[in-house]
N, C-alpha and C. Protein backbone atom coordinates (compact mmCIF):
# COMPACT_ATOMS: atom_id res chain seq x y z
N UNK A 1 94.69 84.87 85.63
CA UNK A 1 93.64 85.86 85.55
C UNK A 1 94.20 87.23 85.87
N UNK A 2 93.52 88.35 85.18
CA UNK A 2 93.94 89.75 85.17
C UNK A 2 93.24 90.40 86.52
N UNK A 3 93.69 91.24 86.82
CA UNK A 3 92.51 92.16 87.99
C UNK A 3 93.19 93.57 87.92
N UNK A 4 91.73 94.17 88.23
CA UNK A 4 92.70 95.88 87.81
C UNK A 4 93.22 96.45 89.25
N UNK A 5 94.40 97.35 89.15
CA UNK A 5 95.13 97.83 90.07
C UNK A 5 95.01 99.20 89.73
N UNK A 6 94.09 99.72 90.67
CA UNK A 6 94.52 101.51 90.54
C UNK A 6 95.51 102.04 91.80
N UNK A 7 95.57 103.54 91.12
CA UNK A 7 96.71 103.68 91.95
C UNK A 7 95.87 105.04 92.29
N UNK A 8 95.46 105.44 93.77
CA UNK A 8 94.71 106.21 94.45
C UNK A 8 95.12 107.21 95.52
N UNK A 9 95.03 108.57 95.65
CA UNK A 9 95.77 109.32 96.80
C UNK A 9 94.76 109.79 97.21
N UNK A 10 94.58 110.28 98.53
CA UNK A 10 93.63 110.97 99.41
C UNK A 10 93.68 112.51 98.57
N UNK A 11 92.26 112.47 98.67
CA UNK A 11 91.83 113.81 97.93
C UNK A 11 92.30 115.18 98.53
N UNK A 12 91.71 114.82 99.99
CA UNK A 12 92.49 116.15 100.90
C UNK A 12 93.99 116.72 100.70
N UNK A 13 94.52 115.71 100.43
CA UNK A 13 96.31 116.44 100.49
C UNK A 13 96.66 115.90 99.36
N UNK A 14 95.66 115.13 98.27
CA UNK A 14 96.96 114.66 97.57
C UNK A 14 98.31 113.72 97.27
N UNK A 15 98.45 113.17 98.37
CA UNK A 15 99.19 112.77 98.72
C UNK A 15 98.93 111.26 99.56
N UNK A 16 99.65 110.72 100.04
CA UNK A 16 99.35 108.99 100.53
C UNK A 16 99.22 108.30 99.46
N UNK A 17 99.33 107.72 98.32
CA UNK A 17 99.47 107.45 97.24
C UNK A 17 99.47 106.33 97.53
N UNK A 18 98.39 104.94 96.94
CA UNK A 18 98.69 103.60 97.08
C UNK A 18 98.38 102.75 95.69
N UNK A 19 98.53 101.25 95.59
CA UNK A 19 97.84 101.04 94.99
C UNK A 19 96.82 99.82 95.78
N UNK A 20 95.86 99.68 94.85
CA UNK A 20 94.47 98.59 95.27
C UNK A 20 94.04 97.87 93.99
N UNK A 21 93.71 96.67 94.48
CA UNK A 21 93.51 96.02 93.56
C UNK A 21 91.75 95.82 93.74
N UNK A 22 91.32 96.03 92.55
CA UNK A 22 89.72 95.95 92.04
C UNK A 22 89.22 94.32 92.34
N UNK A 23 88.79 93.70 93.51
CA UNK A 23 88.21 92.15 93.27
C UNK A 23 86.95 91.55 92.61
N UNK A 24 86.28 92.99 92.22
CA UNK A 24 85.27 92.27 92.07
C UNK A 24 85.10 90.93 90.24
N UNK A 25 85.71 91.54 89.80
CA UNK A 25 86.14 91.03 88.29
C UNK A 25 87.62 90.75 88.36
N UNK A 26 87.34 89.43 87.38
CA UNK A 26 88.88 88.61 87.00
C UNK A 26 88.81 88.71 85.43
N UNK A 27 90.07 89.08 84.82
CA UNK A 27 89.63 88.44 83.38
C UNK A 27 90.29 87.79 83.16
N UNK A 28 90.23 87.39 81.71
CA UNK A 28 91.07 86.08 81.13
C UNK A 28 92.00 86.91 80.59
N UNK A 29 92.01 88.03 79.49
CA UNK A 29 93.45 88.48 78.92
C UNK A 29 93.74 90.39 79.24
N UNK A 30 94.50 90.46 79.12
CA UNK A 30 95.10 91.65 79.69
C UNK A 30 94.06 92.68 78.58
N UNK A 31 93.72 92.73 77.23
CA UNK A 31 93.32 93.43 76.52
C UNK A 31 91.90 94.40 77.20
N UNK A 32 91.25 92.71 78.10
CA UNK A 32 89.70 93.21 78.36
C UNK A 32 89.79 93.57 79.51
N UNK A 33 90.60 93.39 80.01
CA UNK A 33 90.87 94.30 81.53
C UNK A 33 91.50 95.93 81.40
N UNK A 34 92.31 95.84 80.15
CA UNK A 34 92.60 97.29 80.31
C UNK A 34 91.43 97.99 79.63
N UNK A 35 90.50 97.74 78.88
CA UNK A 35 89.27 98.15 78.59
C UNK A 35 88.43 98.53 79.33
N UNK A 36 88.33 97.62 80.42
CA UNK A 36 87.25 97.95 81.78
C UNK A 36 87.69 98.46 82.69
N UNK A 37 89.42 99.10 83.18
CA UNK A 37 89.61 99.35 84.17
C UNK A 37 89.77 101.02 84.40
N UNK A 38 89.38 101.71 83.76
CA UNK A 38 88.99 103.31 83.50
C UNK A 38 87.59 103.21 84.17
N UNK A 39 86.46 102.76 83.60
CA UNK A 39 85.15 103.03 83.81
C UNK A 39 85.08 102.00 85.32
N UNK A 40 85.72 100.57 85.66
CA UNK A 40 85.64 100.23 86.75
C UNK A 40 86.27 101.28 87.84
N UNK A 41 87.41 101.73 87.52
CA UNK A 41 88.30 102.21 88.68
C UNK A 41 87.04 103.75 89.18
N UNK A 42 86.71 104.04 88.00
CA UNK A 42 86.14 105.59 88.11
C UNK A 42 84.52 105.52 88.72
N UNK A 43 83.68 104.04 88.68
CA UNK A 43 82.68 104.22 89.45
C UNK A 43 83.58 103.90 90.69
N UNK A 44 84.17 103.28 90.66
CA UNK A 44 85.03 102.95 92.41
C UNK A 44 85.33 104.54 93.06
N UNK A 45 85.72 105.13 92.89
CA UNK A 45 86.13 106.47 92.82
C UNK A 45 84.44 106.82 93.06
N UNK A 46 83.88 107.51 92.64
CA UNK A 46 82.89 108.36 92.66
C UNK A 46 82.12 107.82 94.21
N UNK A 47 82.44 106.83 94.50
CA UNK A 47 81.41 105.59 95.96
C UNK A 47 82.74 106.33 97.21
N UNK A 48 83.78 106.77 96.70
CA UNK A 48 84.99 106.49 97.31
C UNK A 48 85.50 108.24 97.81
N UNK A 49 84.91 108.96 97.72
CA UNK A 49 85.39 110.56 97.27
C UNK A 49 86.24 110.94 98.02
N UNK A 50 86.91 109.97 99.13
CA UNK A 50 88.20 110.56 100.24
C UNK A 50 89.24 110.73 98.99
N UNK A 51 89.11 109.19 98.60
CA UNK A 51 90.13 109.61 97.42
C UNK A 51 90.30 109.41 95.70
N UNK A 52 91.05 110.23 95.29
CA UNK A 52 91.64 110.83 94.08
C UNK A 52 92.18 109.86 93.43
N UNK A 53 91.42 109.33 92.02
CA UNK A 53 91.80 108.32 91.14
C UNK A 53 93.06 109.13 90.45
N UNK A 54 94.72 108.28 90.43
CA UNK A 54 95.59 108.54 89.67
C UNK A 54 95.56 107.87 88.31
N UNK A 55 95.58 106.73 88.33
CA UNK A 55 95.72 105.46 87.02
C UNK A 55 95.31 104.24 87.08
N UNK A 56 95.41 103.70 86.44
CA UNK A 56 94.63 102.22 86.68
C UNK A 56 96.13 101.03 85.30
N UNK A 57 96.12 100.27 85.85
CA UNK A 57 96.70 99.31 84.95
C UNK A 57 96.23 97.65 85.46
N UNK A 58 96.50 96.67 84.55
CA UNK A 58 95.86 95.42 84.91
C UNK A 58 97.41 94.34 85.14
N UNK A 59 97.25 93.57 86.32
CA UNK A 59 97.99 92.51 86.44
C UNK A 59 97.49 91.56 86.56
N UNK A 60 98.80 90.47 86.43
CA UNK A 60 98.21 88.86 86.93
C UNK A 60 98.98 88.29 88.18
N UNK A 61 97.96 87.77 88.68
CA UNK A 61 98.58 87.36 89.96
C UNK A 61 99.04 88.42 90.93
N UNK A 62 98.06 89.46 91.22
CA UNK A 62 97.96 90.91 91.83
C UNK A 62 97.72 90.55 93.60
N UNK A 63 97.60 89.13 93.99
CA UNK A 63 97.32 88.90 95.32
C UNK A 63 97.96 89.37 96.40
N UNK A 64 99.33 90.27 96.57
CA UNK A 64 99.90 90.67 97.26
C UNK A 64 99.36 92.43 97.50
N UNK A 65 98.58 92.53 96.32
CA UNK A 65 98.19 94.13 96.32
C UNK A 65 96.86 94.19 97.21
N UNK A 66 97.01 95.22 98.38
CA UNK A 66 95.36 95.07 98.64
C UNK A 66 94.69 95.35 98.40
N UNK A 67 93.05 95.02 99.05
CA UNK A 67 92.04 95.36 98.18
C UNK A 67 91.90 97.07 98.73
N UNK A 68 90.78 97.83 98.05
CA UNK A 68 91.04 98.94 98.75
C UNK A 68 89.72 99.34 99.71
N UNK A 69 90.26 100.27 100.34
CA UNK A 69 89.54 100.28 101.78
C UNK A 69 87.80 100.88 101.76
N UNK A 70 86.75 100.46 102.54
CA UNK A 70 85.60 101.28 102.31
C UNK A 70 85.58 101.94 102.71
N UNK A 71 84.93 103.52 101.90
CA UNK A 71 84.76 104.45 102.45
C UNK A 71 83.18 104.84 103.18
């Protein structure tokens, strides 16, 4: 299963740069995850405003990435 991984820096500086992995959705192929992970990563972001959406890409087997933190 796919899960999306954005990659996020604190808005204030810019800087701290991580990535997080999105849990709430799994998919089955990489196509429909990179489809949903713009509009997923970007409501995540807007709930999230410390920090600054960089990119988003989809992996498998992302369990070592954490999830990301509430704001």
């Amino acid at each position: 299963m796919f899960e999306i991984i954005m990659m996020v820096c604190l808005a204030a500086t810019g800087e701290q740069c991580r990535e997080f992995r999105l849990t709430d959705m799994q998919y089955e192929d990489a196509a429909t995850c990179i489809r949903d992970s713009h509009l997923k990563a970007s409501n995540w972001q807007s709930e999230n405003v410390k920090f600054t959406l960089i990119g988003t890409r989809c992996a498998k087997n992302a369990i070592k990435i954490p999830e990301p933190p509430k704001s």
